[in-house]
Protein backbone atom coordinates (compact mmCIF):
# COMPACT_ATOMS: atom_id res chain seq x y z
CA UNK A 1 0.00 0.00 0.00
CA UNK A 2 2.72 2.29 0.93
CA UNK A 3 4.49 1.96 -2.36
CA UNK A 4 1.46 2.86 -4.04
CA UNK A 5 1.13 5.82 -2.20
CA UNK A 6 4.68 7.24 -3.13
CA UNK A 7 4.79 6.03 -6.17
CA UNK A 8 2.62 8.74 -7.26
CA UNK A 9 3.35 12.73 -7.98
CA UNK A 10 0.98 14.18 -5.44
CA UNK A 11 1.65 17.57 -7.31
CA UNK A 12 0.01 19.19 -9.83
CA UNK A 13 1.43 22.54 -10.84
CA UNK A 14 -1.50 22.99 -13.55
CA UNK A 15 -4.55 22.16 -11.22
CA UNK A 16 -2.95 24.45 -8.18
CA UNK A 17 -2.47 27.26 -10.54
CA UNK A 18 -6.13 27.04 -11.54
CA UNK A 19 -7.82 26.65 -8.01
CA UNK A 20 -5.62 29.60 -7.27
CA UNK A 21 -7.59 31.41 -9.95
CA UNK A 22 -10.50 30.63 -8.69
CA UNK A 23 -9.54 31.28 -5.16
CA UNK A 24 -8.94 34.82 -6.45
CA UNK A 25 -11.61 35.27 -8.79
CA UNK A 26 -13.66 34.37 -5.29
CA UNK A 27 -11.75 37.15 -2.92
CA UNK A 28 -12.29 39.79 -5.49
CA UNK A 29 -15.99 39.27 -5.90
CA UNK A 30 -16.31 38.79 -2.31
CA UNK A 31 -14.43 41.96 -1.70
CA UNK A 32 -16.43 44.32 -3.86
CA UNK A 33 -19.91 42.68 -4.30
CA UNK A 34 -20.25 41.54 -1.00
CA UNK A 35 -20.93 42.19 2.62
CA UNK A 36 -19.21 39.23 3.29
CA UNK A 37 -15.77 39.22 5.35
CA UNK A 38 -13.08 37.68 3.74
CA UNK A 39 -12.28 35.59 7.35
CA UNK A 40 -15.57 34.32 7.27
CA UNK A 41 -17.31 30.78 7.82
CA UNK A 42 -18.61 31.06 4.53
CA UNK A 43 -14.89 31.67 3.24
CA UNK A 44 -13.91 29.19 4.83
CA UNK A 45 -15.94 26.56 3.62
CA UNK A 46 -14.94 27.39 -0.32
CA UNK A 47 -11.37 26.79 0.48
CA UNK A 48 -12.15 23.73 2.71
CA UNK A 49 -14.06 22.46 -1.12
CA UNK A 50 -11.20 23.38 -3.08
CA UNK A 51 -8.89 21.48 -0.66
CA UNK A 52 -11.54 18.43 -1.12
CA UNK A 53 -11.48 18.51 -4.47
CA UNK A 54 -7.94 19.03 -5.22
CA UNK A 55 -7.10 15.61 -3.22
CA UNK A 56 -10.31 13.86 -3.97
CA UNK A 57 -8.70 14.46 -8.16
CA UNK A 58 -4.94 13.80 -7.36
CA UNK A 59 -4.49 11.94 -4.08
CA UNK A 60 -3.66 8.10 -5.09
CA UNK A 61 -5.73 6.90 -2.14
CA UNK A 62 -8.24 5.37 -4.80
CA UNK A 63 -5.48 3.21 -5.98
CA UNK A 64 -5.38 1.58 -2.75
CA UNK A 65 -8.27 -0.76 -2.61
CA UNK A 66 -12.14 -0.73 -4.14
CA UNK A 67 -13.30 1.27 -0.71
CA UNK A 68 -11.00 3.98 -0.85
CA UNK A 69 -11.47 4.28 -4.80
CA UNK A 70 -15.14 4.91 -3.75
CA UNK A 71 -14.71 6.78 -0.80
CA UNK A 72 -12.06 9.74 -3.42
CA UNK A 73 -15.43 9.35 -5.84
CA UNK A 74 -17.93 9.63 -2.69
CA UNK A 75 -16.26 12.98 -1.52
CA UNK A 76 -16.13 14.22 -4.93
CA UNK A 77 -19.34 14.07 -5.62
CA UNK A 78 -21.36 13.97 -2.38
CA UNK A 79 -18.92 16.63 -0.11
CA UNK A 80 -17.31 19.09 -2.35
CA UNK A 81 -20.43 20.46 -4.53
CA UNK A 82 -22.46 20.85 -1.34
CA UNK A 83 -19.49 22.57 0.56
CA UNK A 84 -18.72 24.59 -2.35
CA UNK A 85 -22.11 26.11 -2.98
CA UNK A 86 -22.65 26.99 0.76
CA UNK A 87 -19.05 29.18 0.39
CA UNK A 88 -20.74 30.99 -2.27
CA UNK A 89 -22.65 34.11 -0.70
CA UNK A 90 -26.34 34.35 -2.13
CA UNK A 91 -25.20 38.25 -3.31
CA UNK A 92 -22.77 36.64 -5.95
CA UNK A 93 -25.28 34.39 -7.54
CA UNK A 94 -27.50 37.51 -7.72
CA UNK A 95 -24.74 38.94 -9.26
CA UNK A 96 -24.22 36.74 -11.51
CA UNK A 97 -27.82 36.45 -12.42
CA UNK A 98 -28.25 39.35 -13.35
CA UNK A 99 -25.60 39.47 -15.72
CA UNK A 100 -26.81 38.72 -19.60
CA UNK A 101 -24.42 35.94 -20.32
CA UNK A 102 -25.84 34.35 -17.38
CA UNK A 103 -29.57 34.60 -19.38
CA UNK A 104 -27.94 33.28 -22.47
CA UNK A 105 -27.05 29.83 -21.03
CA UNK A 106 -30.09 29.30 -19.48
CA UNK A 107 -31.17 26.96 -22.03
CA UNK A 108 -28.59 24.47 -21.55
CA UNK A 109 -28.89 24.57 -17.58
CA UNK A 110 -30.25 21.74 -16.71
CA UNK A 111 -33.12 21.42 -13.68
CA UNK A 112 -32.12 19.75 -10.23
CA UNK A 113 -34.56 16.70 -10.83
CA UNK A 114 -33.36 16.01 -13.97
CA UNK A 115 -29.17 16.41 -12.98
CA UNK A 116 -30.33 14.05 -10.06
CA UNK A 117 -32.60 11.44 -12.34
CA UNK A 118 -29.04 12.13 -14.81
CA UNK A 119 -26.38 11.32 -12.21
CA UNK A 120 -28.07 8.38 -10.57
CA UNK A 121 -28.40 6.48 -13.86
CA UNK A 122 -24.38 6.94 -15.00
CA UNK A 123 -23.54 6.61 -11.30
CA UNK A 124 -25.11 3.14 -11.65
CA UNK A 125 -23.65 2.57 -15.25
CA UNK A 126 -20.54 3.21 -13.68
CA UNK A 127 -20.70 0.57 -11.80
CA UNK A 128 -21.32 -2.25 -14.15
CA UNK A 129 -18.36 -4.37 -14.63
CA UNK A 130 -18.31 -4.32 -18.33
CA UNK A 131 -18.92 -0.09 -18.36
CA UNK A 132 -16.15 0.62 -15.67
CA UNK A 133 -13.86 -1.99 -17.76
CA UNK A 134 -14.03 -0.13 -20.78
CA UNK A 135 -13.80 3.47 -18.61
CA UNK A 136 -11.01 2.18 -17.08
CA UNK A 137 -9.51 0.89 -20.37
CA UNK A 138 -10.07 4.58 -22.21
CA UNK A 139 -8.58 7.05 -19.40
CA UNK A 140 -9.50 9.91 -21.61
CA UNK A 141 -12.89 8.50 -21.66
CA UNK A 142 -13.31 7.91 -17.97
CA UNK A 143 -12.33 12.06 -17.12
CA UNK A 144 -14.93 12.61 -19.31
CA UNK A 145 -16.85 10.76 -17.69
CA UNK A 146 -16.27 11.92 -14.07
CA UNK A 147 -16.38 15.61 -15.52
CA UNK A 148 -19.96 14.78 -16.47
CA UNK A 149 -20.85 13.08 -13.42
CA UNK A 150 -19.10 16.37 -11.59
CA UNK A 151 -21.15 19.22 -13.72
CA UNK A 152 -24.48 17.08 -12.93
CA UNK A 153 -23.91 16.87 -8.78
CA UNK A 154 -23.55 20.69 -8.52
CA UNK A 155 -27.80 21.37 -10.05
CA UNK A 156 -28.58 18.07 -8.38
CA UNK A 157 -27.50 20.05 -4.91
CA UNK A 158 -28.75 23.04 -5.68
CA UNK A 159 -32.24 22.68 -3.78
CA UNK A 160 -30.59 21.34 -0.74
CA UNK A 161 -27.81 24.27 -0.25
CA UNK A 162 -30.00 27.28 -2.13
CA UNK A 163 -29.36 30.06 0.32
CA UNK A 164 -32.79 30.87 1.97
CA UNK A 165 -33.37 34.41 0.67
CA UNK A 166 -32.95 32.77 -2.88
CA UNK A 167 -35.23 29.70 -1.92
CA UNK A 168 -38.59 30.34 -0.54
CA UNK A 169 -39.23 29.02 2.96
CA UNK A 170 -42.55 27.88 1.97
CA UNK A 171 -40.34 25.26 -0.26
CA UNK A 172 -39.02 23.43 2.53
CA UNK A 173 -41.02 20.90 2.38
CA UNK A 174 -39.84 20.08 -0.64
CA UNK A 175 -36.46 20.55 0.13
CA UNK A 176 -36.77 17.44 2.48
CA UNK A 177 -38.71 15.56 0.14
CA UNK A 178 -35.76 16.36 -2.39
CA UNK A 179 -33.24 15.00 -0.12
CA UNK A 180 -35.32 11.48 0.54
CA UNK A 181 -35.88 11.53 -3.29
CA UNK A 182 -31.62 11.92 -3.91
CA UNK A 183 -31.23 8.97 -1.18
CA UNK A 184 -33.42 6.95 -3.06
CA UNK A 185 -32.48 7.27 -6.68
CA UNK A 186 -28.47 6.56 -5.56
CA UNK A 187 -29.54 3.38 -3.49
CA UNK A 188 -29.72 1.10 -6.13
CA UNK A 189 -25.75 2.08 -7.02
CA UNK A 190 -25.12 1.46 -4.03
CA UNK A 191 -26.93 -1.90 -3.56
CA UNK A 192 -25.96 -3.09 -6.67
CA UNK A 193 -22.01 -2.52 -5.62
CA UNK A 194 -22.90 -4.31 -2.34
CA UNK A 195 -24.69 -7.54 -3.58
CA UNK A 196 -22.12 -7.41 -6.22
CA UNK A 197 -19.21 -8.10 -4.45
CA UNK A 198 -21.40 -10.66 -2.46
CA UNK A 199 -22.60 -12.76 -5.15
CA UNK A 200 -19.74 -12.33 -7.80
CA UNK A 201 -16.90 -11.68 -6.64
CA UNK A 202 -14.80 -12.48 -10.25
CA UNK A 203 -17.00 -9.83 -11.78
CA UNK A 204 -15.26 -6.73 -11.09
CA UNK A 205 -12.65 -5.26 -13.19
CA UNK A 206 -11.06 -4.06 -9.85
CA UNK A 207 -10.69 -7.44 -8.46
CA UNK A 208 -9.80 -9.74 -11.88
CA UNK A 209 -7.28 -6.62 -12.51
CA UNK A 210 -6.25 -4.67 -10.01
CA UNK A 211 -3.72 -2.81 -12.40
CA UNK A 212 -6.54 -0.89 -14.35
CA UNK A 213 -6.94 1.12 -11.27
CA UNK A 214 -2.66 1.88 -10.79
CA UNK A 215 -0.58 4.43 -12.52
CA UNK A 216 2.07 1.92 -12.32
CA UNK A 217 0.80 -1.17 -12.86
CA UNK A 218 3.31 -3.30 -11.37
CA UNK A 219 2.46 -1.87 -7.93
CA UNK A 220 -0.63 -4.37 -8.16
CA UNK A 221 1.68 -7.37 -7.97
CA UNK A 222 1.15 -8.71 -4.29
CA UNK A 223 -0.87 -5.84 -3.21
CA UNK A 224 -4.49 -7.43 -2.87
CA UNK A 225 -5.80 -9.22 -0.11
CA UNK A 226 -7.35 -12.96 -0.44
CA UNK A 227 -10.75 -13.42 -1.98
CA UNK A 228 -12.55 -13.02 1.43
CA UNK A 229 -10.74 -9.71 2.08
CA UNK A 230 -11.49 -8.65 -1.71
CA UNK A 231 -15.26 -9.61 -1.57
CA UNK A 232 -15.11 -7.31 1.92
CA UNK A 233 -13.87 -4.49 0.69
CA UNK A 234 -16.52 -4.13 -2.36
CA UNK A 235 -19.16 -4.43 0.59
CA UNK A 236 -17.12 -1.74 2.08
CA UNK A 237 -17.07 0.39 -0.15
CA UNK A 238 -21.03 0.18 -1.00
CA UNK A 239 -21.62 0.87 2.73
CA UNK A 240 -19.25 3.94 2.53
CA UNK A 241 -20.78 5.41 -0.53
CA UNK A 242 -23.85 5.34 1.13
CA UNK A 243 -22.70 6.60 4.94
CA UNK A 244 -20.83 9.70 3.14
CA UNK A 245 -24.03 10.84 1.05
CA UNK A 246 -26.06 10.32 4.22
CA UNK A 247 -23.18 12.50 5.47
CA UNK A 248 -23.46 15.22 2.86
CA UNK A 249 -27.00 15.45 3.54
CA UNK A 250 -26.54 15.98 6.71
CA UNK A 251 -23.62 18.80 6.33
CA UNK A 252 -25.79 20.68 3.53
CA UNK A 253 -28.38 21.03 6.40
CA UNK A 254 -27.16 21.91 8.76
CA UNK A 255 -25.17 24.27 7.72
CA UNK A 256 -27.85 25.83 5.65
CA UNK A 257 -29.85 25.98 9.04
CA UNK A 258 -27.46 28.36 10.23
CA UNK A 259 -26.84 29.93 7.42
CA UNK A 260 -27.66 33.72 9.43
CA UNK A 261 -24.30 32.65 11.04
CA UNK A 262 -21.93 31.66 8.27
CA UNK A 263 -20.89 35.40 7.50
CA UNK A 264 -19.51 35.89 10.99
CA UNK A 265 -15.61 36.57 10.78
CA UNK A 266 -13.45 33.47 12.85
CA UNK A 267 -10.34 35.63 13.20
């Protein structure tokens, strides 16, 4: 395992420089368009998703195992988007709304129920042994994939994290019916992964393979554990894509609850 960890160049010059864009694109419309403070909670929580992100895309924790592969995808999709759109103060997407370039891509913004109805079907796809085979197989393929996957669980958040002035209270309601909704259409992924790994173990590229998952693929000689510990760790790593949504869910509201606060400087 440790091999596997060093053997890979945690740093990437290109993606740093870019969050750093980002990171300053955020201070400057914080700064002027804003009565946000710059040491705030809600600061705070756009550099904690940048963080996320930037180690959820090059840490080479998912080359360890099956459960840590889906535990870098879980956090990817199910931590940073929520995190991320709570560090955005409700003045910039008014801002941004009102902008005209905003109105011209309206049409191709897709609605919350249909990014959720979209991710949960290639979030299953994804993990059908023949589909993740060939993903796996085509890399540029599979960042095209995840990039779609990524672009879809921002909308499909949206209802949950919408600041309140921008949401009406009176949707609440169906806030929380959103959020059983989003539990339900990612179960079967989940489920299927599970009963998967119990049933058929031999199925899995992952497990028949384990180099299709290593930049090096000589680090998979010797690395995985026997067939018991295999079949495990797909169970695993069901249960933990489940546990960290249920997490997210539970991050997005509560933080939204006290959303009043998140403005309040913590130096």
């Amino acid at each position: 395992m440790y091999s596997i960890l060093l053997q890979d160049n945690w740093l990437d010059v290109h993606l740093l420089f870019t969050l750093a864009i980002f990171a300053f694109l955020y201070g400057f419309l914080i700064k002027h368009y804003t009565t946000t403070a710059l040491f705030s909670k809600q600061c705070f929580l756009f550099i904690v998703s940048l963080i996320l992100f930037y180690f959820s895309i090059e840490s080479p924790i998912s080359h360890v195992s099956m459960s840590t592969h889906m535990v870098q995808m879980s956090i990817l999709y199910f931590m940073v988007p929520p995190i991320l759109l709570l560090g955005i103060p409700s003045q910039i997407f008014r801002f941004l709304h009102r902008h005209s370039w905003t109105k011209t891509m309206k049409p191709f913004i897709i609605s919350p129920n249909h990014a959720l109805i979209s991710f949960a079907i290639l979030f299953f796809l994804y993990h059908i042994p023949s589909v993740l085979t060939w993903l796996l197989q085509h890399s540029f393929l599979l960042k095209g994939y995840s990039i779609i996957l990524l672009l879809l669980a921002f909308p499909m958040w949206w209802p949950i994290v919408a600041p309140m002035d921008i949401l009406c209270a009176k949707n609440k309601l169906k806030m929380k019916r959103y959020a059983t909704l989003s539990g339900i259409y990612l179960m079967p992924a989940c489920l299927f992964f599970i009963l998967s790994g119990v049933i058929d173990l031999n199925s899995h590229p992952f497990l028949m393979d384990p180099s299709l998952c290593l930049t090096n693929p000589s680090g998979a000689i010797g690395f995985f554990l026997s067939p018991i510990g295999m079949r495990i760790d797909q169970v695993i790593a069901g249960l933990l894509m489940m546990g960290i949504h249920k997490i997210g869910m539970i991050i997005a509201f509560r933080l939204r609850t006290t959303e009043h606060s998140v403005n309040q400087k913590i130096f």
